[in-house]
N, C-alpha and C. Protein backbone atom coordinates (compact mmCIF):
# COMPACT_ATOMS: atom_id res chain seq x y z
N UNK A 1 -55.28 50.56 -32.15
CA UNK A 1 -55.99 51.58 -31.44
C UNK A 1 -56.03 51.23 -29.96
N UNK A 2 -55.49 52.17 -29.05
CA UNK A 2 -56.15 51.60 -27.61
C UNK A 2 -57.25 52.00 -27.19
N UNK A 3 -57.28 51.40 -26.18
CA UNK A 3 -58.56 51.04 -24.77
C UNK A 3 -59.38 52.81 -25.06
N UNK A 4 -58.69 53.73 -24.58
CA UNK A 4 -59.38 54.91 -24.42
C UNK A 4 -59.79 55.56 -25.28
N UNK A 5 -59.02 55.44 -26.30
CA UNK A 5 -59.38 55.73 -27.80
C UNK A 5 -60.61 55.08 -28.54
N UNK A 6 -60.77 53.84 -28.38
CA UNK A 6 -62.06 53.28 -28.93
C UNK A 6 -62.92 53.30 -27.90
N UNK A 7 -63.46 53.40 -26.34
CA UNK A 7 -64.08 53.73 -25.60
C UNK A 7 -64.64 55.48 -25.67
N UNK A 8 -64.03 56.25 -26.62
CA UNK A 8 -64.18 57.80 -26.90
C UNK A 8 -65.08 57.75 -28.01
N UNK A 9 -65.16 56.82 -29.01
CA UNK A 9 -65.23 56.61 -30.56
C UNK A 9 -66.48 56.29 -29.99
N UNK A 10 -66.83 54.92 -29.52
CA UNK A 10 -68.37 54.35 -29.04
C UNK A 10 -68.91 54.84 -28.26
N UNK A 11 -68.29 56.26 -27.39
CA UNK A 11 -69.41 57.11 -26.66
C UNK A 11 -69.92 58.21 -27.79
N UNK A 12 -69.15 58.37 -29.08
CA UNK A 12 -69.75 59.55 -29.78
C UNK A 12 -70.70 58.66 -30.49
N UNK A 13 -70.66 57.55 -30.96
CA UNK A 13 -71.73 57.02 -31.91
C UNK A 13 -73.04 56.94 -30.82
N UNK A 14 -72.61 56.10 -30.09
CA UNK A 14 -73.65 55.97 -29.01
C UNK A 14 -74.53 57.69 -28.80
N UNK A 15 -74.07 58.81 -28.56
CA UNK A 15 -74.48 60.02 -28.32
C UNK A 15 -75.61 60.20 -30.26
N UNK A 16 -74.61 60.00 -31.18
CA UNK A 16 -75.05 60.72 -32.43
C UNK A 16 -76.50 59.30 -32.09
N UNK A 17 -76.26 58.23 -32.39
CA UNK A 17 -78.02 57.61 -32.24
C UNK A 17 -78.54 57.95 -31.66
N UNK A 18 -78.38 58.23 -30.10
CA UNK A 18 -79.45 58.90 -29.43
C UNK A 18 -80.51 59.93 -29.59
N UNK A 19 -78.89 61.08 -30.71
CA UNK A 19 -79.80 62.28 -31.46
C UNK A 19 -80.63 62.14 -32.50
N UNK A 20 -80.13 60.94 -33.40
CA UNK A 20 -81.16 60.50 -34.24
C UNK A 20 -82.30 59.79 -33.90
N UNK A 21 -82.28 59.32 -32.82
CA UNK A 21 -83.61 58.67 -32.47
C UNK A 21 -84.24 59.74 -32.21
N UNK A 22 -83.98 60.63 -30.92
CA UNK A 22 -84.66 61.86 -30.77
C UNK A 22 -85.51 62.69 -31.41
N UNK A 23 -84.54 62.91 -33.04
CA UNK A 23 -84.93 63.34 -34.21
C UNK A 23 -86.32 62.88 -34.27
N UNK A 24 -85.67 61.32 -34.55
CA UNK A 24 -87.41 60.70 -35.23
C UNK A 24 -88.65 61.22 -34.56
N UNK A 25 -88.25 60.73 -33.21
CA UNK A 25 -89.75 61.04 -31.97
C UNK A 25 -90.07 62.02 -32.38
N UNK A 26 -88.99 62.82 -32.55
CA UNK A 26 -89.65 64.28 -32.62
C UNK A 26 -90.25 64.43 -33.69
N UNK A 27 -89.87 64.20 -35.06
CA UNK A 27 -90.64 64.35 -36.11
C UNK A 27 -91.84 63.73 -36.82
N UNK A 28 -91.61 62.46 -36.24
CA UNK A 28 -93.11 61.47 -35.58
C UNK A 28 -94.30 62.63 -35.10
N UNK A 29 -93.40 63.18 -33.70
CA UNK A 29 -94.68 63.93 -33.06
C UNK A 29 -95.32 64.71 -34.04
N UNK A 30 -94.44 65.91 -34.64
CA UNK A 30 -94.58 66.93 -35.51
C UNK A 30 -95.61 66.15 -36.65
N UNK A 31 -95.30 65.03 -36.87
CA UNK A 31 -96.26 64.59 -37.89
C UNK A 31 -97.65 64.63 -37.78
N UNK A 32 -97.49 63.86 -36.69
CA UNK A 32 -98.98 63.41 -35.86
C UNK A 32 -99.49 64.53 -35.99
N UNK A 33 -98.89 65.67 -35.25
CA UNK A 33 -99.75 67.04 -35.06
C UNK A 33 -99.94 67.63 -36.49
N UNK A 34 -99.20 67.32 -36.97
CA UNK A 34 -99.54 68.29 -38.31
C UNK A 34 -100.82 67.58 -38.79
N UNK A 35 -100.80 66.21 -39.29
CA UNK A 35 -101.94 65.66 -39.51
C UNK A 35 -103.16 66.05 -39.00
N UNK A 36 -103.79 65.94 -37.34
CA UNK A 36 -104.35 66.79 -36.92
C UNK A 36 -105.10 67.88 -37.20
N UNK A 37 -104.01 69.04 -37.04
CA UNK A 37 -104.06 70.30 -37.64
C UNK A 37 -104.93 70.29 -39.14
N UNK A 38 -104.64 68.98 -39.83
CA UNK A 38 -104.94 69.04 -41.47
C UNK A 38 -106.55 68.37 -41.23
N UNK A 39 -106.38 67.77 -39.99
CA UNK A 39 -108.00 66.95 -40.52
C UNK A 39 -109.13 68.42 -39.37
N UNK A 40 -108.07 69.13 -38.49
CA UNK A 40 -109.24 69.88 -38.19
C UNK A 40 -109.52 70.70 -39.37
N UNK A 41 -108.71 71.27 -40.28
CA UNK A 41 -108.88 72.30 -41.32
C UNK A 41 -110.20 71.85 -42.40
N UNK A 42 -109.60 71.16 -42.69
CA UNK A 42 -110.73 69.84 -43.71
C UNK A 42 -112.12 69.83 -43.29
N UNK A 43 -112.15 69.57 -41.62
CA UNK A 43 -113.48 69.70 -40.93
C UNK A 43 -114.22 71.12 -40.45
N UNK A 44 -113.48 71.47 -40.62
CA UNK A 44 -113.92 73.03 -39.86
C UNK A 44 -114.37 73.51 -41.61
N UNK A 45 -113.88 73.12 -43.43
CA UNK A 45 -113.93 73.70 -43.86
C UNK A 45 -115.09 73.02 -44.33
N UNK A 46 -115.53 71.87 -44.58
CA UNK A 46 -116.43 71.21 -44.87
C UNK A 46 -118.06 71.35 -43.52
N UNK A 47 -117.70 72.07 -42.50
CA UNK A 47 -119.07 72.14 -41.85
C UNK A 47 -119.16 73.75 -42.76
N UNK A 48 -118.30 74.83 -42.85
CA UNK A 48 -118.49 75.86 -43.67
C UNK A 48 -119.07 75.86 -44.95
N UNK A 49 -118.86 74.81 -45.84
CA UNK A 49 -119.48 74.39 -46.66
C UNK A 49 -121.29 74.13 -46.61
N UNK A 50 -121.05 73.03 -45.75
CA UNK A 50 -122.27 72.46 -45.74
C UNK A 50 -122.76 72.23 -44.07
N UNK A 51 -123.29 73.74 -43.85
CA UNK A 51 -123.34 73.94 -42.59
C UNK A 51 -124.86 73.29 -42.21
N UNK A 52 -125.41 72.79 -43.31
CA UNK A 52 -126.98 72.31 -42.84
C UNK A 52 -126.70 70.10 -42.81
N UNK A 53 -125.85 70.17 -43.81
CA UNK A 53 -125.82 68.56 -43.90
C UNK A 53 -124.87 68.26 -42.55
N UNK A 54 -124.07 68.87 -41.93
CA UNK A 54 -123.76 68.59 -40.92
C UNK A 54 -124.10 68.68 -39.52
N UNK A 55 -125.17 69.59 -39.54
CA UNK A 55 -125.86 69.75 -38.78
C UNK A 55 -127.11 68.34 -38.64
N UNK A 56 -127.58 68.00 -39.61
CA UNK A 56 -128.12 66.83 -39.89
C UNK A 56 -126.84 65.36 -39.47
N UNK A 57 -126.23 65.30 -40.20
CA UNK A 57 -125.04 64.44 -39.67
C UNK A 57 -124.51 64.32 -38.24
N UNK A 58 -124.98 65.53 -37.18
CA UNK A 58 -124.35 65.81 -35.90
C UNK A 58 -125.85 64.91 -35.42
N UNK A 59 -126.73 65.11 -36.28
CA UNK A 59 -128.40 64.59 -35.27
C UNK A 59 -128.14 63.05 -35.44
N UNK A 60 -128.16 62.69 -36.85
CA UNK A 60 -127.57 61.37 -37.38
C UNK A 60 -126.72 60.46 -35.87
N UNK A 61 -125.65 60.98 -35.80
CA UNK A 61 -124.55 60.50 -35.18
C UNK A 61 -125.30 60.49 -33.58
N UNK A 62 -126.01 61.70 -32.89
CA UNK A 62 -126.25 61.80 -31.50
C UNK A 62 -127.13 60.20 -31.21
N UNK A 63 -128.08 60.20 -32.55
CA UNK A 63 -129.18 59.09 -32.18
C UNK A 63 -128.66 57.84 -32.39
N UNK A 64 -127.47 57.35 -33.78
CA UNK A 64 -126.76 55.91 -33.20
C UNK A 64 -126.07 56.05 -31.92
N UNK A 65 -125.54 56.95 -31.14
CA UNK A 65 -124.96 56.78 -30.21
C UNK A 65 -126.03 56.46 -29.36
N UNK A 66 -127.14 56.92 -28.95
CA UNK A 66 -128.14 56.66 -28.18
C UNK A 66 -128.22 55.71 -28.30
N UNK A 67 -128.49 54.70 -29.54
CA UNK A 67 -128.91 53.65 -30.05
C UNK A 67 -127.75 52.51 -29.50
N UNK A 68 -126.88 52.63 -29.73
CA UNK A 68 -125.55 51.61 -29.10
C UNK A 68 -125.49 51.73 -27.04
N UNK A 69 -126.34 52.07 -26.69
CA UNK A 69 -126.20 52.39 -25.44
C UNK A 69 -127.38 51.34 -24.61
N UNK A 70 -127.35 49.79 -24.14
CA UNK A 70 -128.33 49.50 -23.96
C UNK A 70 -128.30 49.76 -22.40
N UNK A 71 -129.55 49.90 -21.56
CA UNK A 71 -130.55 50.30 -20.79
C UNK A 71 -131.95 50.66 -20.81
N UNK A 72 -132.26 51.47 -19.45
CA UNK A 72 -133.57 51.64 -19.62
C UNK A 72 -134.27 52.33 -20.51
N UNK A 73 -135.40 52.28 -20.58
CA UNK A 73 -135.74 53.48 -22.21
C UNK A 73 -135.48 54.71 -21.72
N UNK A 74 -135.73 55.04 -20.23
CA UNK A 74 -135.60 56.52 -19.71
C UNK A 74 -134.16 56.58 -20.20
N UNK A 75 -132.84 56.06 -19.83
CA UNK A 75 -131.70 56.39 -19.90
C UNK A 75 -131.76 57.09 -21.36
N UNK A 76 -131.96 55.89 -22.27
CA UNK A 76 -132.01 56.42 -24.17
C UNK A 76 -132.76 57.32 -24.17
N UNK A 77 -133.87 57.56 -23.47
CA UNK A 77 -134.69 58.81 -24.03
C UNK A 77 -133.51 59.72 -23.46
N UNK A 78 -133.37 59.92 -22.30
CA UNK A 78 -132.05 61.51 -22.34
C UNK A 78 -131.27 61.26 -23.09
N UNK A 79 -130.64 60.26 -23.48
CA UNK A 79 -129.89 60.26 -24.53
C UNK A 79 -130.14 60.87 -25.81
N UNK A 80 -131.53 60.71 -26.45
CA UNK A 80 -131.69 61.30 -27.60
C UNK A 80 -132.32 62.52 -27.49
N UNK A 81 -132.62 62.74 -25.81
CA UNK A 81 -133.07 64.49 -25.92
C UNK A 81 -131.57 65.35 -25.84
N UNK A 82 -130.71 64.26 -25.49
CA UNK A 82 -129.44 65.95 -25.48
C UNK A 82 -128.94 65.45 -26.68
N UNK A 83 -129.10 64.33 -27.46
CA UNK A 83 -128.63 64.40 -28.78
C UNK A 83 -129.19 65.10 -29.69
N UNK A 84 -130.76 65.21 -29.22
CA UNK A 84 -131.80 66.50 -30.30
C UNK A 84 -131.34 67.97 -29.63
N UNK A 85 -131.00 67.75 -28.29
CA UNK A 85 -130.19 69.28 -28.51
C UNK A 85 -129.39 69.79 -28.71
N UNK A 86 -128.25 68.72 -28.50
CA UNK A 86 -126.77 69.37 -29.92
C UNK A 86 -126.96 69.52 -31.11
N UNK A 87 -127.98 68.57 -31.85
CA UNK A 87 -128.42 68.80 -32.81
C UNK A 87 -128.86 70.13 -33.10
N UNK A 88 -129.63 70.61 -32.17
CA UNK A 88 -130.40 71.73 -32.34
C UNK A 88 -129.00 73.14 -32.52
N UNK A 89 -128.36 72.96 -31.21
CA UNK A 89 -127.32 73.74 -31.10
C UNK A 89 -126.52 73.94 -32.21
N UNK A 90 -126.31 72.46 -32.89
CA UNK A 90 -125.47 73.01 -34.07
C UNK A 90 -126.16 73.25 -35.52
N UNK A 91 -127.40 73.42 -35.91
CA UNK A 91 -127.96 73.69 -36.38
C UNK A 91 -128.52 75.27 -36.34
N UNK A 92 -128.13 75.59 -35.27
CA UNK A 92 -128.87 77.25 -34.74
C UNK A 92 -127.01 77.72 -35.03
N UNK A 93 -126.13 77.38 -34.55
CA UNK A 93 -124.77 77.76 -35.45
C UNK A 93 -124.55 77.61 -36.65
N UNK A 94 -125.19 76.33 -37.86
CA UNK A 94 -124.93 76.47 -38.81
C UNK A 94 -125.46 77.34 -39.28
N UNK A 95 -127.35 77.81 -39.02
CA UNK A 95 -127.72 78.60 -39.21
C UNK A 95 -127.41 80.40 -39.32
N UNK A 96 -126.67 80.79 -37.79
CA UNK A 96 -126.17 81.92 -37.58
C UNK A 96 -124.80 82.22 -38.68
N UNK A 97 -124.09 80.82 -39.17
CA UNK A 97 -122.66 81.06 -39.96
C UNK A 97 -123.03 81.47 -41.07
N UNK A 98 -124.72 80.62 -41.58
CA UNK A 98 -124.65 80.92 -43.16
C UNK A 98 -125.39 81.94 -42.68
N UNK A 99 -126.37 82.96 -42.10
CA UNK A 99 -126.76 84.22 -42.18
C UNK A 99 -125.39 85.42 -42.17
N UNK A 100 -124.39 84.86 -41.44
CA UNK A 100 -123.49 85.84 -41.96
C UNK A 100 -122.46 86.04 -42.76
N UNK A 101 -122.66 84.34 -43.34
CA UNK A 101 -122.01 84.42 -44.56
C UNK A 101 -122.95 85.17 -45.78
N UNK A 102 -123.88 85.58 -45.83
CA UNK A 102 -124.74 85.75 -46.63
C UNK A 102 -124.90 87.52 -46.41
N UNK A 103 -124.43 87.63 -45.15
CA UNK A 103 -124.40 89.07 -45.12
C UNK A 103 -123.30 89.96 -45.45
N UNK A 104 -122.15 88.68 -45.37
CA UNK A 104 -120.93 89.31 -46.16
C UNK A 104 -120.97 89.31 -47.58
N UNK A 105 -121.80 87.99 -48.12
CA UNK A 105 -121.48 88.20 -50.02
C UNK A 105 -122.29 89.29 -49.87
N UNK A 106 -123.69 89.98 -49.34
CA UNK A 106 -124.49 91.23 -50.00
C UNK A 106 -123.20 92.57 -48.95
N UNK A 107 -122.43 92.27 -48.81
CA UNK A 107 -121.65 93.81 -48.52
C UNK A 107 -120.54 93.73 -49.27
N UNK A 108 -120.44 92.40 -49.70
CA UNK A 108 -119.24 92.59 -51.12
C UNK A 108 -119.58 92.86 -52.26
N UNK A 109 -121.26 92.40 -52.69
CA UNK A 109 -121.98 93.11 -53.59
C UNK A 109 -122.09 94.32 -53.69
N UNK A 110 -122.66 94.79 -52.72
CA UNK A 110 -122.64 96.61 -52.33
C UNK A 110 -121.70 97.04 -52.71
N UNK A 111 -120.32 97.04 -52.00
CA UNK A 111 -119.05 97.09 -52.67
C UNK A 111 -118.26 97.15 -53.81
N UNK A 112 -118.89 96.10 -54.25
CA UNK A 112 -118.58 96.09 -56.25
C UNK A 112 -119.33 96.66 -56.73
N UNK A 113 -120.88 97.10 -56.24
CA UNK A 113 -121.66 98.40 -57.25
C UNK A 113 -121.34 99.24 -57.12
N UNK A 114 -120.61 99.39 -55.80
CA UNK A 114 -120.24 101.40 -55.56
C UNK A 114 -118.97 101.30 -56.43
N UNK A 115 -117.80 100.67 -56.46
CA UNK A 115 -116.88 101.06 -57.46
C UNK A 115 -117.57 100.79 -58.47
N UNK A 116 -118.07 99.99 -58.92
CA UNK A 116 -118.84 100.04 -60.76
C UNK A 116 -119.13 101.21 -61.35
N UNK A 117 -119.48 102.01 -59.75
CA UNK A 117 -120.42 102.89 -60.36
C UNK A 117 -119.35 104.06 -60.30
N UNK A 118 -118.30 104.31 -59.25
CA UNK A 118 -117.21 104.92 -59.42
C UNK A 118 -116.28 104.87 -60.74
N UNK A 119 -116.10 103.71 -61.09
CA UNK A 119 -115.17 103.71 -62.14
C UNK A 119 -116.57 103.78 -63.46
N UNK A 120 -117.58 103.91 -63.36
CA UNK A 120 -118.26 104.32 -64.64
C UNK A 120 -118.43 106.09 -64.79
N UNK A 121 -118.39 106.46 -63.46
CA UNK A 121 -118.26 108.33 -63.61
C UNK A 121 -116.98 108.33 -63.95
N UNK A 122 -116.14 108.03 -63.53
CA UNK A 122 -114.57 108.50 -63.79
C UNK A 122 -114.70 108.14 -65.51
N UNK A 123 -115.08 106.98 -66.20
CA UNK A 123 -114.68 107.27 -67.46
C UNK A 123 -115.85 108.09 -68.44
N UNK A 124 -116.91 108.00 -67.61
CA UNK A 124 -117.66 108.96 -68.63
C UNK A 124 -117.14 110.66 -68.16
N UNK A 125 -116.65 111.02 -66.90
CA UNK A 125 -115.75 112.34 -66.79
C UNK A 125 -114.83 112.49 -67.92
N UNK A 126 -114.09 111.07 -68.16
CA UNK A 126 -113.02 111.17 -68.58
C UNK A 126 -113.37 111.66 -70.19
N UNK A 127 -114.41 110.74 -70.56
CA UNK A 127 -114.56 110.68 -71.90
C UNK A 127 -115.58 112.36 -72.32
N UNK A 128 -116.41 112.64 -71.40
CA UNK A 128 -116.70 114.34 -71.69
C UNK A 128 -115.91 115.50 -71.75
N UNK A 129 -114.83 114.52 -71.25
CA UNK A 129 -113.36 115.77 -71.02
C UNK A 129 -112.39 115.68 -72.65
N UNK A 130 -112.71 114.67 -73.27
CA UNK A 130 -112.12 114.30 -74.33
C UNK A 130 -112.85 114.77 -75.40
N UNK A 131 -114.01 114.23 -75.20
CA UNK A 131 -115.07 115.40 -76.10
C UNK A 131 -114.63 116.73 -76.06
N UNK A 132 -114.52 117.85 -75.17
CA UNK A 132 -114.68 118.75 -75.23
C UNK A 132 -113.22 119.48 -76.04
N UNK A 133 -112.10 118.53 -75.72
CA UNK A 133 -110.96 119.00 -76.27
C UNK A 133 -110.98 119.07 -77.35
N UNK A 134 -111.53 117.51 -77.96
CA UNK A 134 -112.04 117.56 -79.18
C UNK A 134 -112.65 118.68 -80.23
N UNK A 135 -113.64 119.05 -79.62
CA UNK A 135 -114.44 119.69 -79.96
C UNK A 135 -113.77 121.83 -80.30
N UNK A 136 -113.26 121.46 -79.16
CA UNK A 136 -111.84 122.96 -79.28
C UNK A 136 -111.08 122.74 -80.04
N UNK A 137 -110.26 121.73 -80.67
CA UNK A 137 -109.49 121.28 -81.30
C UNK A 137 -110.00 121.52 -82.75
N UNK A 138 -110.93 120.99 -82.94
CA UNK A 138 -111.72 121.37 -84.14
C UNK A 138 -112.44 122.81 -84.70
N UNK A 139 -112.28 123.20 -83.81
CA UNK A 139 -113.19 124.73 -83.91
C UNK A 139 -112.07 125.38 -83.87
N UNK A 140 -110.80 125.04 -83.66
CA UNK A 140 -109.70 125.98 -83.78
C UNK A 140 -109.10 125.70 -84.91
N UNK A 141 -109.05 124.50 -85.51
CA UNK A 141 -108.54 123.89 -86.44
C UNK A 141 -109.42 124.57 -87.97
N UNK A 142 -110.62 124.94 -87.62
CA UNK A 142 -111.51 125.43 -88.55
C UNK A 142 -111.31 127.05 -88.55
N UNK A 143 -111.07 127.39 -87.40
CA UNK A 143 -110.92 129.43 -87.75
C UNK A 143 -109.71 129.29 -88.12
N UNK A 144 -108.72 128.81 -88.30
CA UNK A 144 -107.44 128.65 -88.50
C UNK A 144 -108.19 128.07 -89.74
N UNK A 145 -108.73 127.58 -90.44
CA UNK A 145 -108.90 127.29 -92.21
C UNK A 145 -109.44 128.14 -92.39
N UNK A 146 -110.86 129.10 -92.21
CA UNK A 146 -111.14 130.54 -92.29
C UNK A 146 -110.26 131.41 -92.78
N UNK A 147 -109.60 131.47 -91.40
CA UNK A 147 -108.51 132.76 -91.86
C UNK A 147 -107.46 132.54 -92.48
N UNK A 148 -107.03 131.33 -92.80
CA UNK A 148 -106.38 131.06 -93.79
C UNK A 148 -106.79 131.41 -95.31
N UNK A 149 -108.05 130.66 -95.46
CA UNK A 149 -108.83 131.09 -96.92
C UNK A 149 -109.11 132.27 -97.19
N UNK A 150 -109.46 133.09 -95.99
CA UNK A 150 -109.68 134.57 -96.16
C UNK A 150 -108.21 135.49 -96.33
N UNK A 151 -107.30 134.86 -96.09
CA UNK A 151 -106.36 135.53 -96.25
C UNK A 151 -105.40 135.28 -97.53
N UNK A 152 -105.27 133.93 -98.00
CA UNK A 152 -105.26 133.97 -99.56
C UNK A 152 -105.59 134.26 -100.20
N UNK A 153 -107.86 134.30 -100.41
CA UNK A 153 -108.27 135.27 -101.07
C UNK A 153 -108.04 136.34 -101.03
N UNK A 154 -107.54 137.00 -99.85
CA UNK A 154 -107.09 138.29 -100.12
C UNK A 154 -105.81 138.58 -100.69
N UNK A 155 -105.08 138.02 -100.79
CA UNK A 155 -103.72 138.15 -101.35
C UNK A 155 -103.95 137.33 -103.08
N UNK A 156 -104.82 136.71 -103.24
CA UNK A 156 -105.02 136.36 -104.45
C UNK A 156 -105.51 137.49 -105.30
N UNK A 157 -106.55 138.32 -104.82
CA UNK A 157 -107.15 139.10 -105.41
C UNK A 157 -106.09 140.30 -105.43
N UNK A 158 -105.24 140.39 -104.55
CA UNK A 158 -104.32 141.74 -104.97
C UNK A 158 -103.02 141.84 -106.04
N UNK A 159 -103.05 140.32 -105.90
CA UNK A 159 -102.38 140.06 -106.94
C UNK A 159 -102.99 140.24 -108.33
N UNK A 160 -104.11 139.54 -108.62
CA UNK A 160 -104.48 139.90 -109.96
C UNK A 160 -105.34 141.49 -109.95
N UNK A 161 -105.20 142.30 -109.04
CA UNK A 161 -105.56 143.50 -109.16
C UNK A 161 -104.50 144.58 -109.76
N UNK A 162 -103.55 144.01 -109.16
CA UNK A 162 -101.89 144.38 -109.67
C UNK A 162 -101.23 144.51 -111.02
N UNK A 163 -102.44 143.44 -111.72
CA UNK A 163 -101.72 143.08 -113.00
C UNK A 163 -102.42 143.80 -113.77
C-alpha cells in the first residue's frame, strides 16, 4: 500500500471516531435530560397526589435549612419566616390544586348523571315503544283469530245446513 493511500484510510477512521464520540456526548446529553424530564414528572405527579404532605415537607425542608445556617438568631429568624412563607405559599397552592381538583371530579359526576339519566329515557322510550308494538301485534293477531273462528263457524254451519 503507499504513503497516500494509507494516509486517506487513517483520515477516514480518525473522522468515523470522532462521529462516534460525538454520538456518545450526544446521547449522554439526551440521557441526562431525559432523566430530568422523568424526575420532574415523578415530582410534579407526586405533589398532585399529595398536595398537603408536601406542602408540609416544603415547611420540613425550609426549617433544616434555617437550621444548617449558623449566625445571628435575627439572621435564622428570617430564615424561618420566609421558610414559613413558602411554606405557606405552597400550601395555599396545594390547597387551590386540590379545590379544583375536587371541582372537576363533581363536574364529571354531574356529567355521568346527566347521561345516566339520558341513556335511562332512551331505553325506557325504547322499551314503551316495544310495548306498544307488542301490544298491536297481539290485538291484531287476536281479530285475525276472531274472524277466523267466525268465519269457519260460518262455513261449518252451511255446510251441515246443506246436508
Amino acid at each position: 500500500m503507499n504513503d497516500p493511500k494509507r494516509a486517506e484510510i487513517k483520515a477516514r477512521i480518525a473522522a468515523a471516531q470522532a462521529r462516534e464520540e460525538a454520538k456518545a456526548e450526544q446521547s449522554t446529553t439526551q440521557r441526562v435530560a431525559d432523566k430530568a424530564s422523568d424526575a420532574t414528572d415523578a415530582f410534579t405527579g407526586f405533589v398532585r397526589e399529595h398536595p398537603i404532605a408536601s406542602a408540609a415537607g416544603g415547611l420540613a425542608l425550609g426549617v433544616l435549612i434555617a437550621g444548617m445556617f449558623k449566625g445571628p438568631r435575627r439572621a435564622a429568624a428570617e430564615g424561618g419566616a420566609k421558610a414559613v412563607g413558602l411554606a405557606a405559599i405552597g400550601a395555599e397552592i396545594a390547597s387551590a390544586f386540590a379545590s379544583e381538583l375536587l371541582d372537576d371530579a363533581k363536574d364529571v359526576g354531574r356529567a355521568g348523571a346527566r347521561r345516566a339519566e339520558d341513556a335511562g329515557d332512551a331505553i325506557g322510550d325504547r322499551a314503551r315503544s316495544i310495548r306498544r308494538d307488542a301490544n298491536y301485534q297481539a290485538d291484531r293477531a287476536g281479530d285475525a283469530a276472531r274472524i277466523a273462528s267466525r268465519e269457519t263457524g260460518k262455513r261449518i254451519a252451511r255446510a251441515f245446513g246443506r246436508r
